[in-house]
C-alpha atoms as a PDB file:
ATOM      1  CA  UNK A   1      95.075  71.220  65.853  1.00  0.00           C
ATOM      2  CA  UNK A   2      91.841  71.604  67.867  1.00  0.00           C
ATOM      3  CA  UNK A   3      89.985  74.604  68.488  1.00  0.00           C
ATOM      4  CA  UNK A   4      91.030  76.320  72.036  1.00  0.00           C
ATOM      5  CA  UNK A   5      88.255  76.572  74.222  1.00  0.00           C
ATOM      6  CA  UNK A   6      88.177  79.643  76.506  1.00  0.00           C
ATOM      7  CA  UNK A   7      86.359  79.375  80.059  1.00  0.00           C
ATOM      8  CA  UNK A   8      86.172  79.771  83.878  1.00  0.00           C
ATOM      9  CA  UNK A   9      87.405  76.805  85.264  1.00  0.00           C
ATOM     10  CA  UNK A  10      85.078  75.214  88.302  1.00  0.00           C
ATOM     11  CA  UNK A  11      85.870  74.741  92.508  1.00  0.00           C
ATOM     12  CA  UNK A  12      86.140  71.075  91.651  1.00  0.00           C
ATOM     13  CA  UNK A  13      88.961  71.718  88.718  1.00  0.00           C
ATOM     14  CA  UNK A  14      91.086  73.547  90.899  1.00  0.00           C
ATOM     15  CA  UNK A  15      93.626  70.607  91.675  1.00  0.00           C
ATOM     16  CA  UNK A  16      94.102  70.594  87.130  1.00  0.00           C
ATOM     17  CA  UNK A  17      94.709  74.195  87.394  1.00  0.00           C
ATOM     18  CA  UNK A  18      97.333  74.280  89.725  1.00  0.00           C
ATOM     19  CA  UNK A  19      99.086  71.215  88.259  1.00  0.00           C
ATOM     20  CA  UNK A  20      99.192  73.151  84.906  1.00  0.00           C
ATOM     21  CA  UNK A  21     100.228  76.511  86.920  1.00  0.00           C
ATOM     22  CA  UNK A  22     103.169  74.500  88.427  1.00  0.00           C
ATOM     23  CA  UNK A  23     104.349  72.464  85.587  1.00  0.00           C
ATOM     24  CA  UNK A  24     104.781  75.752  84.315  1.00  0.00           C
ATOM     25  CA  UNK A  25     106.628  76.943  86.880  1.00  0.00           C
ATOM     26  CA  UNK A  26     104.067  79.164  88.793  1.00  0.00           C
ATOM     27  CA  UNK A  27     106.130  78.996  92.577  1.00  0.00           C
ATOM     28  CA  UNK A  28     103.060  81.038  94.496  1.00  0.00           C
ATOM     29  CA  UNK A  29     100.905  79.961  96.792  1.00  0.00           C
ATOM     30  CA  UNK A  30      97.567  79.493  95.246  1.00  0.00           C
ATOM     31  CA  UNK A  31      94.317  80.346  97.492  1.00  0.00           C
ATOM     32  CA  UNK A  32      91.804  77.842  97.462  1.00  0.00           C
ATOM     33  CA  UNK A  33      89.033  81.236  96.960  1.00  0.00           C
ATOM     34  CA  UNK A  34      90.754  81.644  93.802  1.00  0.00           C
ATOM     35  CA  UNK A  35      89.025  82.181  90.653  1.00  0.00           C
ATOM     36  CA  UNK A  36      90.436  80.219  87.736  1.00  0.00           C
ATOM     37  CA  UNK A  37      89.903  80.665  83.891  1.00  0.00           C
ATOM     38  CA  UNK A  38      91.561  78.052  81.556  1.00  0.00           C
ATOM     39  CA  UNK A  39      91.984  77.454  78.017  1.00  0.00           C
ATOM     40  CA  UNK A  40      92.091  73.824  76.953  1.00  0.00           C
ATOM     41  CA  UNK A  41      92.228  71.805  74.255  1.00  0.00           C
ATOM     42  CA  UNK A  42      90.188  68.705  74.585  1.00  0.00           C
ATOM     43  CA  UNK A  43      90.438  68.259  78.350  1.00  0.00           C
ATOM     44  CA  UNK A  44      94.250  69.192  78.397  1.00  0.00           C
ATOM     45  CA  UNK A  45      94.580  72.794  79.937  1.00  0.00           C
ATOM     46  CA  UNK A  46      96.813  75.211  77.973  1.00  0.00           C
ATOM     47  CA  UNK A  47      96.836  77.599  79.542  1.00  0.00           C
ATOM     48  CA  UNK A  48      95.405  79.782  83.059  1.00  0.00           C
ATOM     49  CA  UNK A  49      95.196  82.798  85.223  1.00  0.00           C
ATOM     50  CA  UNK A  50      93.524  83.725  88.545  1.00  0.00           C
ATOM     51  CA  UNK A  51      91.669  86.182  90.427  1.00  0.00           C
ATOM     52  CA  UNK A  52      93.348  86.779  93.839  1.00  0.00           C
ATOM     53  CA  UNK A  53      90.943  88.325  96.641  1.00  0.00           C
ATOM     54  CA  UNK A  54      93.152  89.747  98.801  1.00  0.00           C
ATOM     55  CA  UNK A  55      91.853  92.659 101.182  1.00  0.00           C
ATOM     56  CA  UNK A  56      91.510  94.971 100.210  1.00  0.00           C
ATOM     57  CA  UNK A  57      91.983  93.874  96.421  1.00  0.00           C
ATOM     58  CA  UNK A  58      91.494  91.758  93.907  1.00  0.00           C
ATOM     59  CA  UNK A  59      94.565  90.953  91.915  1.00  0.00           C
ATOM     60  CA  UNK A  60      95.029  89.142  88.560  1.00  0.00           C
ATOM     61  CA  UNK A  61      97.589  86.672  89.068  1.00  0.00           C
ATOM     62  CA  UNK A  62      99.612  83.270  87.360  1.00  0.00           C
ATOM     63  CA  UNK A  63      98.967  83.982  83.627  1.00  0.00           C
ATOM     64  CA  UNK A  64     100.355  81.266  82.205  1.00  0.00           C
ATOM     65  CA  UNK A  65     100.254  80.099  78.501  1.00  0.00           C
ATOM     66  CA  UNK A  66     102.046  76.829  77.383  1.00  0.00           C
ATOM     67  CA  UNK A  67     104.828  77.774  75.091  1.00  0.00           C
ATOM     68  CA  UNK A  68     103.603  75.762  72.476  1.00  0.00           C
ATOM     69  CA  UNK A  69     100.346  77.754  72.702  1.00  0.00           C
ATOM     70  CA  UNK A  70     102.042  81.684  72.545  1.00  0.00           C
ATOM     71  CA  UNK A  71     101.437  83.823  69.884  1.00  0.00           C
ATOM     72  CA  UNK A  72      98.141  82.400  68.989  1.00  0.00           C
ATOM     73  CA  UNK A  73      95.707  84.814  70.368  1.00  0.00           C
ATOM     74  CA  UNK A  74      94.933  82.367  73.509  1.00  0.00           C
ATOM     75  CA  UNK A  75      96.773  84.235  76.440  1.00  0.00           C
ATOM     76  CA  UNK A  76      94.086  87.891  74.837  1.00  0.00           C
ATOM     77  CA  UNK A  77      91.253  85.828  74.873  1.00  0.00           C
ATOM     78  CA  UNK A  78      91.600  84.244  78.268  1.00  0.00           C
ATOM     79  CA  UNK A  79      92.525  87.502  79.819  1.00  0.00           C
ATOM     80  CA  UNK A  80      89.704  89.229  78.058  1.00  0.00           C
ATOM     81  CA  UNK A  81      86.770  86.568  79.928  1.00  0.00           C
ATOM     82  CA  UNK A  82      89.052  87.358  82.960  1.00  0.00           C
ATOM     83  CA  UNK A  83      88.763  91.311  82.537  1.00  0.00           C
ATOM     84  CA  UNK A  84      84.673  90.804  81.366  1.00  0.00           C
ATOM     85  CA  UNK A  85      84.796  89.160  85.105  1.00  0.00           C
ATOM     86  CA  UNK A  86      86.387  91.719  86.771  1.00  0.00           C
ATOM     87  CA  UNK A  87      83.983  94.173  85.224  1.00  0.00           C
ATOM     88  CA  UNK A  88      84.257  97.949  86.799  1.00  0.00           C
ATOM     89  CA  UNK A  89      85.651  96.458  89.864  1.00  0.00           C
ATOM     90  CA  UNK A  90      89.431  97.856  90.458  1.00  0.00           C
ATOM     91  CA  UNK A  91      91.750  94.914  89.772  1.00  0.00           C
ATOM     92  CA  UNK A  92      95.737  94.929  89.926  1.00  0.00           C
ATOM     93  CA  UNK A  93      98.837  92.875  88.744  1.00  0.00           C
ATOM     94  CA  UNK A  94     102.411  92.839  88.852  1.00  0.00           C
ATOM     95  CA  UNK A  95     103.400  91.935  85.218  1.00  0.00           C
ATOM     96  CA  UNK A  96     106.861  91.733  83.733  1.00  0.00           C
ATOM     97  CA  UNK A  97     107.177  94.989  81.801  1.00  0.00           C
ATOM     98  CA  UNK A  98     107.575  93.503  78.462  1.00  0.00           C
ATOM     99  CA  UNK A  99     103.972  92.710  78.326  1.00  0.00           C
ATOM    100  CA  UNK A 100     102.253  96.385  79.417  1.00  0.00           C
ATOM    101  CA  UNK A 101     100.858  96.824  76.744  1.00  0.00           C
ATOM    102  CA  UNK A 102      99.473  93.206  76.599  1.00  0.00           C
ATOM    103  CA  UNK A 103      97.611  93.910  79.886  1.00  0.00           C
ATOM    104  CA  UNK A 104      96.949  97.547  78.498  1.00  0.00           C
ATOM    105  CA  UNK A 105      94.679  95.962  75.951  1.00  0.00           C
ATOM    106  CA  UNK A 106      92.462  94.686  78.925  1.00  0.00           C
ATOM    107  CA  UNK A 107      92.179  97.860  80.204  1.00  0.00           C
ATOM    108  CA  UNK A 108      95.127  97.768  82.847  1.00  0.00           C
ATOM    109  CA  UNK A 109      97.633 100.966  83.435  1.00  0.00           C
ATOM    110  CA  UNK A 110     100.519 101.341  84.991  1.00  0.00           C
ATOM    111  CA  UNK A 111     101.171 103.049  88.750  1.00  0.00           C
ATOM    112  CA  UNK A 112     103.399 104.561  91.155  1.00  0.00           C
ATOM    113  CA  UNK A 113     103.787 101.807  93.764  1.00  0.00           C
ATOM    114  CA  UNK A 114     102.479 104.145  96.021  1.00  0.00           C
ATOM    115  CA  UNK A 115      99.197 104.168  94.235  1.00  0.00           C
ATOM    116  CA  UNK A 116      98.879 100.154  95.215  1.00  0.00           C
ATOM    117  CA  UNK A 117      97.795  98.697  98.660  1.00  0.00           C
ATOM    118  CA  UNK A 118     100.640  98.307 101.134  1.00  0.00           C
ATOM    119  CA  UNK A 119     100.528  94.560 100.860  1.00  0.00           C
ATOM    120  CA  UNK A 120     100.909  94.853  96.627  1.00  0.00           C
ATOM    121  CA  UNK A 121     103.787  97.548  97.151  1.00  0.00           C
ATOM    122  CA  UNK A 122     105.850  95.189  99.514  1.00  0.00           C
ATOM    123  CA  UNK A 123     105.435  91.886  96.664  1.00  0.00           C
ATOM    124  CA  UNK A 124     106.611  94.544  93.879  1.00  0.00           C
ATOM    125  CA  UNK A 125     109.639  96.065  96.312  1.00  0.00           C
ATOM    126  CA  UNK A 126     110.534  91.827  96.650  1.00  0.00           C
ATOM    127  CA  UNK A 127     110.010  90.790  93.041  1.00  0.00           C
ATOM    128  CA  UNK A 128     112.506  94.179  92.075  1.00  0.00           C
ATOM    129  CA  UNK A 129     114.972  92.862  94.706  1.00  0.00           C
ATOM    130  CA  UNK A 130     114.931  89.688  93.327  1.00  0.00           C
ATOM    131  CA  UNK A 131     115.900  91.023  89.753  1.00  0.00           C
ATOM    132  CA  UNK A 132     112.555  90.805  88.151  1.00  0.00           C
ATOM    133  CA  UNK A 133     111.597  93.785  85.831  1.00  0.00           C
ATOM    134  CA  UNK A 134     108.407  93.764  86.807  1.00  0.00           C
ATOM    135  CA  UNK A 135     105.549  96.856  86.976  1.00  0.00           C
ATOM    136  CA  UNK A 136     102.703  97.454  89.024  1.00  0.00           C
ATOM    137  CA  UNK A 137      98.532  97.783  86.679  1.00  0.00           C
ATOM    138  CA  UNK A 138      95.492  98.783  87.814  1.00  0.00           C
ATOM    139  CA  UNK A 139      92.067  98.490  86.155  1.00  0.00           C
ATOM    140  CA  UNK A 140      89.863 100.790  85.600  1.00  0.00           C
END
């Protein structure tokens, strides 16, 4: 198996990005400001997330590891270059609740919906509607 290599992906690899994001069933819209990090192997992309500048926030958003790829320690390194990005800048996401304490390990918490911006506290109220059991993170 090759070695996984961990990175930020460039403006120009945006369009392999968001075919990987949607063959693995990423819905979202996906901002063309967006900043991607990818894991490949070779030049085949295994897996991705994204920073999300919305005002007033940045968000961390579309984590996405191939199935094949799970388990393997790819999904903590490519979230850890995405938190060394972030830095001390506050940074949320809406993960399913099964993996808090994945995001925990990158520094994210959890939060009262009323501790995120308006616009994050409306998505969360619509992904809990939907049936999703997801949470609301912030880092630092």
């Amino acid at each position: 198996m090759r070695e996984t290599q961990i990175r930020v992906a460039s403006s120009a690899e945006r369009g392999r990005v968001v075919s990987f994001l949607r063959g693995e069933g990423y819905v979202h819209p996906i901002d063309a400001r967006d900043r991607h990090f990818i894991a490949e192997r070779g030049r085949e992309v295994v897996a991705a997330v994204r920073l999300s500048r919305t005002e007033p926030a940045l968000v961390l958003r579309g984590m996405r590891v191939r199935e094949d790829c799970r388990r393997r320690g790819v999904g903590r390194r490519l979230l850890a270059l995405a938190a060394r990005q972030i830095g001390a800048e506050i940074c949320y996401c809406l993960p399913y609740r099964w993996l808090v304490s994945f995001y925990g390990e990158a520094g994210f918490r959890e939060i009262a919906a009323a501790e995120a911006p308006a616009f994050l506290a409306a998505r969360y109220a619509r992904y809990v509607t939907s049936g999703q059991d997801v949470t609301i993170m912030r880092r630092p």
